[in-house]
C-alpha atoms as a PDB file:
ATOM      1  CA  UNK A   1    -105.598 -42.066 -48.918  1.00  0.00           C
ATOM      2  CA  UNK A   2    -104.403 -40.353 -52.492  1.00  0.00           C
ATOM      3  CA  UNK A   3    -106.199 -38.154 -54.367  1.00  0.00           C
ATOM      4  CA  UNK A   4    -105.790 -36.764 -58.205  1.00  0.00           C
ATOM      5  CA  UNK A   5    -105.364 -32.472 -58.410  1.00  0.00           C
ATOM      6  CA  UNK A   6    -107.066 -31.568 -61.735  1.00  0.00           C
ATOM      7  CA  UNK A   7    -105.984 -27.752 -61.826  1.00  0.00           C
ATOM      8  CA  UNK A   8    -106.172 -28.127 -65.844  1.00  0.00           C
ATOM      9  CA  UNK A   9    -109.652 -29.007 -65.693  1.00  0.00           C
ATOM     10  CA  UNK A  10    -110.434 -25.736 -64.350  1.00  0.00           C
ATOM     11  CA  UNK A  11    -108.910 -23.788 -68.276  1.00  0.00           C
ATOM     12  CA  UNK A  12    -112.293 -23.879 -69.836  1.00  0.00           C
ATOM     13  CA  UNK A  13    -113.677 -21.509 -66.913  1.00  0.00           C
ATOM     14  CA  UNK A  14    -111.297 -18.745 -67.151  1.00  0.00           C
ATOM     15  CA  UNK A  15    -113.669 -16.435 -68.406  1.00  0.00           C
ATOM     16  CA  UNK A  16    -116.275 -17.161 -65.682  1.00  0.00           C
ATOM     17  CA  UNK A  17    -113.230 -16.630 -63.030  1.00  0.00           C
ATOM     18  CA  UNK A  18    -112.356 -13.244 -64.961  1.00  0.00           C
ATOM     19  CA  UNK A  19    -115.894 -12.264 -65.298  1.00  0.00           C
ATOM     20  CA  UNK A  20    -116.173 -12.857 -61.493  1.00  0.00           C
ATOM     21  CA  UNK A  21    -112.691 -10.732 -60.402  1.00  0.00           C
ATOM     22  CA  UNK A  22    -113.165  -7.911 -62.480  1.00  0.00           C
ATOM     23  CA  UNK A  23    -116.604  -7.515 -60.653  1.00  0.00           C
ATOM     24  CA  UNK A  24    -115.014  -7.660 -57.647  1.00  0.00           C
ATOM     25  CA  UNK A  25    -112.212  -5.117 -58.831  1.00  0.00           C
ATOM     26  CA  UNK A  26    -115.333  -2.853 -59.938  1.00  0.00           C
ATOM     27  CA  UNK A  27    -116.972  -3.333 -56.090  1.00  0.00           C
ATOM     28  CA  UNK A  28    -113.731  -2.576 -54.623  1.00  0.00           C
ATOM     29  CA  UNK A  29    -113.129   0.662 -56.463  1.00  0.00           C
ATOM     30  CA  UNK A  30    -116.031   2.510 -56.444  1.00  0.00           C
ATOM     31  CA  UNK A  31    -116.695   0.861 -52.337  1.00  0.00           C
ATOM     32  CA  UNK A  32    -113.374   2.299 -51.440  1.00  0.00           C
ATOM     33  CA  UNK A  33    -114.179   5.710 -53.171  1.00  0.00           C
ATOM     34  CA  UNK A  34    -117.662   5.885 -52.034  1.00  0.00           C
ATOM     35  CA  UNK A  35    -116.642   4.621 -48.374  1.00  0.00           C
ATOM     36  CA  UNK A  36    -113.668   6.856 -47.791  1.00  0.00           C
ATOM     37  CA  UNK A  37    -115.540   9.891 -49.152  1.00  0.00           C
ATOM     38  CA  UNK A  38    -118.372   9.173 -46.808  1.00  0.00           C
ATOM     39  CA  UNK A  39    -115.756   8.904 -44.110  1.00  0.00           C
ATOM     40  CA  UNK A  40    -113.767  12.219 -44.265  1.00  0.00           C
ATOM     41  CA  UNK A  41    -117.805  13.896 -44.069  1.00  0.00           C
ATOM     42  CA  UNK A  42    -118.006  11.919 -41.054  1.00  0.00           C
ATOM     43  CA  UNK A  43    -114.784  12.788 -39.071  1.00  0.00           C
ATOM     44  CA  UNK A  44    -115.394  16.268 -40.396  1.00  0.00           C
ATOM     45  CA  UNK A  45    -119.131  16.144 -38.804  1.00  0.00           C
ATOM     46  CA  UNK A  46    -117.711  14.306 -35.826  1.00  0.00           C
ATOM     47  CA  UNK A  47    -114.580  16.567 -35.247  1.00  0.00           C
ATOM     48  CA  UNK A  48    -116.550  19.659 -34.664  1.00  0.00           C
ATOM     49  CA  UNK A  49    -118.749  20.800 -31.816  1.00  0.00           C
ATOM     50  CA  UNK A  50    -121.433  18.349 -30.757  1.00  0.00           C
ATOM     51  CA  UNK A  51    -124.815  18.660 -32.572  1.00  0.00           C
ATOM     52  CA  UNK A  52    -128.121  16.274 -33.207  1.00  0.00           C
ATOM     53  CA  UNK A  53    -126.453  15.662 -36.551  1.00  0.00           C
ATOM     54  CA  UNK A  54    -122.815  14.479 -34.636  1.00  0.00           C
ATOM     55  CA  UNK A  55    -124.648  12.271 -32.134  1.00  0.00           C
ATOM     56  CA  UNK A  56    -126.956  10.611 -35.178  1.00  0.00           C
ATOM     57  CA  UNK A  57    -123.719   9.910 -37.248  1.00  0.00           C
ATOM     58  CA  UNK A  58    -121.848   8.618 -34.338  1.00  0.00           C
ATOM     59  CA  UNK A  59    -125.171   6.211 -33.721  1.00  0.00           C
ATOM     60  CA  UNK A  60    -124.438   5.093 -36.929  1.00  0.00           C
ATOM     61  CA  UNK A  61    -120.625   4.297 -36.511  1.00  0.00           C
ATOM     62  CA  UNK A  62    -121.919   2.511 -33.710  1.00  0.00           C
ATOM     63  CA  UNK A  63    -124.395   0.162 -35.181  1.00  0.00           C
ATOM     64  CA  UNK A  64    -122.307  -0.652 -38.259  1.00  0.00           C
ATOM     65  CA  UNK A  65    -119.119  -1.351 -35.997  1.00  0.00           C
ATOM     66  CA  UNK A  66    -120.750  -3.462 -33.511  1.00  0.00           C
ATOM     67  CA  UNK A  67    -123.462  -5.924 -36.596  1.00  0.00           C
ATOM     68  CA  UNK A  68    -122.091  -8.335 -39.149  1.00  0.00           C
ATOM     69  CA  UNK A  69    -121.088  -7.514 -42.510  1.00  0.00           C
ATOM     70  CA  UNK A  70    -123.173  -9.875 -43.564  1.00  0.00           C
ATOM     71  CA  UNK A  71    -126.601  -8.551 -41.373  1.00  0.00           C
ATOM     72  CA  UNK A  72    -126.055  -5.215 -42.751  1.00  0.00           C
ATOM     73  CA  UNK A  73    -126.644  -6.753 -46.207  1.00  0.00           C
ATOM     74  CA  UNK A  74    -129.408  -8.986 -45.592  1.00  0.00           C
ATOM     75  CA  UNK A  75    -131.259  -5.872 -44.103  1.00  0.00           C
ATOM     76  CA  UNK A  76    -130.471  -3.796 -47.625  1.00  0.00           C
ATOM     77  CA  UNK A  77    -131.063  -6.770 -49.568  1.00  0.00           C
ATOM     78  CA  UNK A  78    -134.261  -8.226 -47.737  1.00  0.00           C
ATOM     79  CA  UNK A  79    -135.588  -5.827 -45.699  1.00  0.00           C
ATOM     80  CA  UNK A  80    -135.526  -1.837 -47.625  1.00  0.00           C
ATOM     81  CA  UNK A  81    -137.680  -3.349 -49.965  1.00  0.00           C
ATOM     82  CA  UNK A  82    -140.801  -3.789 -47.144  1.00  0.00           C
ATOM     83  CA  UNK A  83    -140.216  -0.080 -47.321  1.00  0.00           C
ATOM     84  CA  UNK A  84    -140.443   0.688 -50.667  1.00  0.00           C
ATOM     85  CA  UNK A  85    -136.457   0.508 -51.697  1.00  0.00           C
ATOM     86  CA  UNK A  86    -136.139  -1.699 -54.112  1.00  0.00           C
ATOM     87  CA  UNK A  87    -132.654  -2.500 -55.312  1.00  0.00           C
ATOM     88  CA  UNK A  88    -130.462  -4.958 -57.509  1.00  0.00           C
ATOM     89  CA  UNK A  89    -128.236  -7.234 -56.184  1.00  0.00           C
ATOM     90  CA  UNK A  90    -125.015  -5.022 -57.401  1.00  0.00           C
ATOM     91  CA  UNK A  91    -126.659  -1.989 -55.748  1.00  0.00           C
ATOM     92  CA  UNK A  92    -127.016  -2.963 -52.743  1.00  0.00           C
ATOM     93  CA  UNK A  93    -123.720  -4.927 -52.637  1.00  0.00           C
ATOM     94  CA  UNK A  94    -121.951  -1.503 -53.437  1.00  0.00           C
ATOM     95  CA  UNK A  95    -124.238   0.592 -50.699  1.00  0.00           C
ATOM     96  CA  UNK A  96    -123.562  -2.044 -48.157  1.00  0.00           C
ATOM     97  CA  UNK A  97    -119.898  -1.917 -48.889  1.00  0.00           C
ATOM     98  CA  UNK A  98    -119.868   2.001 -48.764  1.00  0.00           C
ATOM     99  CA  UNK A  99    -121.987   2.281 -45.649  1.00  0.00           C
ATOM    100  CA  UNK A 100    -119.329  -0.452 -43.703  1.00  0.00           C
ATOM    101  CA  UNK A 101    -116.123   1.302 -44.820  1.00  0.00           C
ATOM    102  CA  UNK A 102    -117.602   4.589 -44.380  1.00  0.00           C
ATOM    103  CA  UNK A 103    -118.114   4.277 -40.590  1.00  0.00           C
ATOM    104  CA  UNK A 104    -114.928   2.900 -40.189  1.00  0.00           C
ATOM    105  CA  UNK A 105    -113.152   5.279 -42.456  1.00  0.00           C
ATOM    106  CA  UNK A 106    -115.130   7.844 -39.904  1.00  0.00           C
ATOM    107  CA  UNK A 107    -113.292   6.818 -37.124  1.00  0.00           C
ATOM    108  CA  UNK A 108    -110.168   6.075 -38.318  1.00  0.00           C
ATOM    109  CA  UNK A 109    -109.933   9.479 -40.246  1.00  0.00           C
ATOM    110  CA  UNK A 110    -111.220  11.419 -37.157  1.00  0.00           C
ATOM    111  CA  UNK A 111    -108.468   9.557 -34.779  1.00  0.00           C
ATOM    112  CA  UNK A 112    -106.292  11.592 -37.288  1.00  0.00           C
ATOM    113  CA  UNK A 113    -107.634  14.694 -36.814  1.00  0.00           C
ATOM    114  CA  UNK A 114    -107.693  14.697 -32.984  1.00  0.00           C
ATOM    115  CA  UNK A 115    -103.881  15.015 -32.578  1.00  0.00           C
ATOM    116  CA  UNK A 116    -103.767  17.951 -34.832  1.00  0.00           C
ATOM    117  CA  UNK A 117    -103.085  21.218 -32.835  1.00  0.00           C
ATOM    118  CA  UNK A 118    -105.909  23.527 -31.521  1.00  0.00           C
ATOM    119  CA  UNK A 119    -103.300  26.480 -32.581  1.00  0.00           C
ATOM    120  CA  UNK A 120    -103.798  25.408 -36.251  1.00  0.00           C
ATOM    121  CA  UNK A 121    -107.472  25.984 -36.317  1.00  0.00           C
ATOM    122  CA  UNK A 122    -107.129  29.633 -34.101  1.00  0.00           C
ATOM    123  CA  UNK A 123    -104.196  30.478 -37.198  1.00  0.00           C
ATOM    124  CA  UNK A 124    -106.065  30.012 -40.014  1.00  0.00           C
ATOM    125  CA  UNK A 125    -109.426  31.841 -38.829  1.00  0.00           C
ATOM    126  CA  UNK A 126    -106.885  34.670 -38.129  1.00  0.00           C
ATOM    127  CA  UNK A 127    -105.637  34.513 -41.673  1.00  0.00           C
ATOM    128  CA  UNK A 128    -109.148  34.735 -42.886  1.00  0.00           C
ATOM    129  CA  UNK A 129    -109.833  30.943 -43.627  1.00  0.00           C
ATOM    130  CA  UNK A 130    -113.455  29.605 -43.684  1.00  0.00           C
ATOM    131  CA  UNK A 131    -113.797  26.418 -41.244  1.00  0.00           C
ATOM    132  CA  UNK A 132    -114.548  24.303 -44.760  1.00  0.00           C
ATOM    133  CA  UNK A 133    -110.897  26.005 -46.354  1.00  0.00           C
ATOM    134  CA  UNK A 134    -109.301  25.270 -42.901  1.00  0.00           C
ATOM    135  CA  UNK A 135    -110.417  21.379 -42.981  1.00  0.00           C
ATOM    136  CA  UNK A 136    -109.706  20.859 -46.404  1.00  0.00           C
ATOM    137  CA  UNK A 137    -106.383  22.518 -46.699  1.00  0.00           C
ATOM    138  CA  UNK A 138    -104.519  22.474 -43.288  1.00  0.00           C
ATOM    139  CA  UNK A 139    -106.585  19.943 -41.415  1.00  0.00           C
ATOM    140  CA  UNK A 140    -107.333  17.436 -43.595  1.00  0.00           C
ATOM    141  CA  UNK A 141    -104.201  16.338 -45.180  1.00  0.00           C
ATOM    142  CA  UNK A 142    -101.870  16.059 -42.471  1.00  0.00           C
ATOM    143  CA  UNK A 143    -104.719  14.051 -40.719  1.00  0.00           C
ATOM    144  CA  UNK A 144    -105.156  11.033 -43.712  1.00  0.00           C
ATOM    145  CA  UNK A 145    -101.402  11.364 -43.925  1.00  0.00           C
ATOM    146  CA  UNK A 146    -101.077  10.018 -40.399  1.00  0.00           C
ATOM    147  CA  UNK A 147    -103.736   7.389 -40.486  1.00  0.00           C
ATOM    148  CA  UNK A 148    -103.314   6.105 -44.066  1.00  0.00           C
ATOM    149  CA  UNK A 149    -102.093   2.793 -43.534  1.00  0.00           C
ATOM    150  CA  UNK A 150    -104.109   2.030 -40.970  1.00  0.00           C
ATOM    151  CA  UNK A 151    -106.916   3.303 -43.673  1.00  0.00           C
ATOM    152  CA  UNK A 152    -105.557   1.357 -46.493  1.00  0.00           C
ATOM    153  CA  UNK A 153    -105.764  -1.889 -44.812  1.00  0.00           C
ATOM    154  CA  UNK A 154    -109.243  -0.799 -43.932  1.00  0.00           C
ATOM    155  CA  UNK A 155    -110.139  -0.565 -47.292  1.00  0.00           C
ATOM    156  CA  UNK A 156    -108.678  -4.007 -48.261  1.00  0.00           C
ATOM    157  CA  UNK A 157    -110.933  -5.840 -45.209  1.00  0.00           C
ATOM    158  CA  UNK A 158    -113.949  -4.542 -47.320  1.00  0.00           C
ATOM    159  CA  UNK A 159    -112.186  -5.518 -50.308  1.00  0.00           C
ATOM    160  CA  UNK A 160    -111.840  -9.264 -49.239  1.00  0.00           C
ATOM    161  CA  UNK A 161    -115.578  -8.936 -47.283  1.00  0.00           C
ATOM    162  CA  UNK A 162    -116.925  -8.276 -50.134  1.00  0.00           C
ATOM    163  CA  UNK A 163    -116.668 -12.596 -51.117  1.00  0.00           C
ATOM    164  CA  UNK A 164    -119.968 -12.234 -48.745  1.00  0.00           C
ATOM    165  CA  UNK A 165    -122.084 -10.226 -51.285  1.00  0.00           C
ATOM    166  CA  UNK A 166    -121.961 -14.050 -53.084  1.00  0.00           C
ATOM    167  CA  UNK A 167    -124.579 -15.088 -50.586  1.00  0.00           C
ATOM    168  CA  UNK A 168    -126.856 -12.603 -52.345  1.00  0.00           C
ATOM    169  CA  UNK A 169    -126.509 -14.128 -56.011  1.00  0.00           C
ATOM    170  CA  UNK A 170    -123.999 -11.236 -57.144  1.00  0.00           C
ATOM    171  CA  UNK A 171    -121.783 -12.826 -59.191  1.00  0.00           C
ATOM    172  CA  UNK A 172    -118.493 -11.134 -58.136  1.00  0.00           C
ATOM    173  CA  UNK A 173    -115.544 -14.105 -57.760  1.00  0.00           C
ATOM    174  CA  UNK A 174    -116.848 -16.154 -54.821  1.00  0.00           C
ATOM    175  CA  UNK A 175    -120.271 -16.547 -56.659  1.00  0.00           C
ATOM    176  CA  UNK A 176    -118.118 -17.594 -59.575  1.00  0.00           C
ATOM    177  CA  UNK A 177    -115.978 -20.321 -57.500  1.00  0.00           C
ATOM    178  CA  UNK A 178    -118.750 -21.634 -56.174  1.00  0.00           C
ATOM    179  CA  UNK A 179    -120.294 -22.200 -59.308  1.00  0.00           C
ATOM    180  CA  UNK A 180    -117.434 -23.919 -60.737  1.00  0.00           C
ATOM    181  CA  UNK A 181    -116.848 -26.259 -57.930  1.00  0.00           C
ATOM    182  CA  UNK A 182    -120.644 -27.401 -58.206  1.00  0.00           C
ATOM    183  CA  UNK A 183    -120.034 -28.463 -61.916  1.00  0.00           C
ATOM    184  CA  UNK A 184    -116.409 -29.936 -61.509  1.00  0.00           C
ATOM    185  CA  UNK A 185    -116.604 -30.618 -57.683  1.00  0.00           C
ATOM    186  CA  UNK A 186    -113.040 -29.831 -57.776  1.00  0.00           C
ATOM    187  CA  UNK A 187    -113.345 -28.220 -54.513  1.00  0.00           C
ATOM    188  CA  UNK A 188    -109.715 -28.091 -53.329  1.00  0.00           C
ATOM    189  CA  UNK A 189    -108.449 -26.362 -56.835  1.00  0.00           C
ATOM    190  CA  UNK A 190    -111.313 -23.964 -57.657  1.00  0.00           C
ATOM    191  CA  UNK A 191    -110.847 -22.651 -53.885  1.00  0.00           C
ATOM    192  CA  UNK A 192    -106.816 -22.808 -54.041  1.00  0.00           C
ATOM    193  CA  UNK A 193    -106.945 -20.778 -57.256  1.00  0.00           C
ATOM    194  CA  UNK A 194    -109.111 -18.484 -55.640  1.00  0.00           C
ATOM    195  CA  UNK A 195    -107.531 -17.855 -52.370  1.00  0.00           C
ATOM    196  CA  UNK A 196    -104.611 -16.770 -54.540  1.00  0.00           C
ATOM    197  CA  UNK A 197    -106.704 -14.566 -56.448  1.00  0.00           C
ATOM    198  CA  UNK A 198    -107.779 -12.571 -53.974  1.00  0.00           C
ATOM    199  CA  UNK A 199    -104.471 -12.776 -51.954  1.00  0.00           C
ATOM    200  CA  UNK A 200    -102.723 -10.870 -55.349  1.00  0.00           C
ATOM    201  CA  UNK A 201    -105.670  -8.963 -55.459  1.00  0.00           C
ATOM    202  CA  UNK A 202    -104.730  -7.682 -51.762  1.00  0.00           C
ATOM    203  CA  UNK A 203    -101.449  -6.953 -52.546  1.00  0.00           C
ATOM    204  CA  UNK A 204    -102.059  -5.076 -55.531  1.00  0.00           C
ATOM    205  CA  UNK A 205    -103.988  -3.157 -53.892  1.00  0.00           C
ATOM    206  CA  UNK A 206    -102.414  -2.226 -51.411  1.00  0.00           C
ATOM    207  CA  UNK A 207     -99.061  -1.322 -53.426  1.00  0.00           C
ATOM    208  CA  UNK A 208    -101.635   0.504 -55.869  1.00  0.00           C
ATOM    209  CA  UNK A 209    -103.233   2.708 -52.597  1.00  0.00           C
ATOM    210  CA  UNK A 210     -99.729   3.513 -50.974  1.00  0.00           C
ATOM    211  CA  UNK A 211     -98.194   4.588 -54.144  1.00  0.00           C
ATOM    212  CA  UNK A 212    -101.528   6.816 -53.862  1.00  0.00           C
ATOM    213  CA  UNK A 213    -100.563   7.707 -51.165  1.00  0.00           C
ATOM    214  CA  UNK A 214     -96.798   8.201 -51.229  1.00  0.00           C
ATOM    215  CA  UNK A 215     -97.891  10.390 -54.585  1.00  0.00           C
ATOM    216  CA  UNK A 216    -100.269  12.675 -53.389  1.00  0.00           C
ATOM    217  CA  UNK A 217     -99.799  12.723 -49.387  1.00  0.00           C
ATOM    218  CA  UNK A 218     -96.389  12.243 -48.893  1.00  0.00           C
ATOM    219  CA  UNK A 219     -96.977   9.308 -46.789  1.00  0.00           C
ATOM    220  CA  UNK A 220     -93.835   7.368 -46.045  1.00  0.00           C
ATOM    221  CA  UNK A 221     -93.579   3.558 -46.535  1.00  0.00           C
ATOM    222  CA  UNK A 222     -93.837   1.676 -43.236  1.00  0.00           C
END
């Protein structure tokens, strides 16, 4: 059996492929800045003493870690709306993608934040710190500096999820490939060129987040 690879044919939908990346890129972005934020509240609420609002968040964690990706969409997508929230496709792509990584991030950050000394806490209400100055200052750091790979590659598993939001009709750079291979039915190109896409997409990431990292943490490379 032979077969013909017709990569050229695939020029004259550059744009679409662009059109479809950068929207990922965009997803990706404000997902990872939306999810990690919502994760440092959680370890925060999850590090201290146990209250109705720690055992509700850690419900949460628990659903989101244990249901598909793609479930957790189909319920913002399909069923908020028998509720009365109604939201675009883009919307609820992003709030899916920030409510995953953020119970992750939760647990991941928090796993940080247990190994930090008891002492540290007892010092700094000593020297007058609030809890909130203590966290934020002494806690906090050392904390995402121990556990930032570990969140980094976190954030990229949303990243690449985020080809599921397709299934929807968002038109981030799955949609796109999709749509290309029904018009060309060059299935084996359209998907090559996008499996590399997203696999430089991953690695730019990544380099981009521990540089990020290195910068502002001082988290060594690994």
């Amino acid at each position: 059996m032979t077969g013909h690879l017709d990569f050229p044919a695939l020029w004259p939908y550059r744009q679409e492929l662009l059109s479809g990346l950068w929207v990922t890129i965009q997803l990706s972005v404000l997902a990872t800045l939306g999810g990690v934020g919502l994760g440092i509240l959680g370890a925060a609420i999850r590090s201290g003493k146990t209250t109705l609002l720690s055992r509700l968040w850690g419900g949460y964690v628990a659903v989101i870690r244990n249901t598909p990706f793609m479930v957790q969409l189909f319920f913002i997508v399909f069923g908020l709306p028998n509720i009365g929230f109604r939201l675009t496709a883009g919307e609820a792509a992003l709030l899916t993608m920030i409510i995953n990584l953020g119970a992750y991030s939760t647990e991941i950050i928090r796993a940080g934040i247990q190994v930090t000394p008891k002492g540290q806490w007892e010092a700094c209400r000593v020297l007058g710190f609030t809890r909130l100055q203590t966290f934020l200052r002494v806690i906090l750091p050392p904390a995402l500096q121990r556990i930032y790979p570990s969140l980094v590659g976190q954030c990229i598993i949303v990243m690449l999820g985020s080809s599921v939001v397709s299934q929807v009709s968002y038109q981030e750079l799955t949609f796109q490939s999709s749509l290309i291979q029904s018009r060309t039915f060059l299935s084996f190109e359209v998907y090559l060129v996008t499996t590399a896409i997203y696999l430089l997409l991953s690695i730019a990431m990544r380099q981009l987040l521990m540089l990020i990292g290195r910068r502002w943490l001082g988290v060594t490379a690994k």
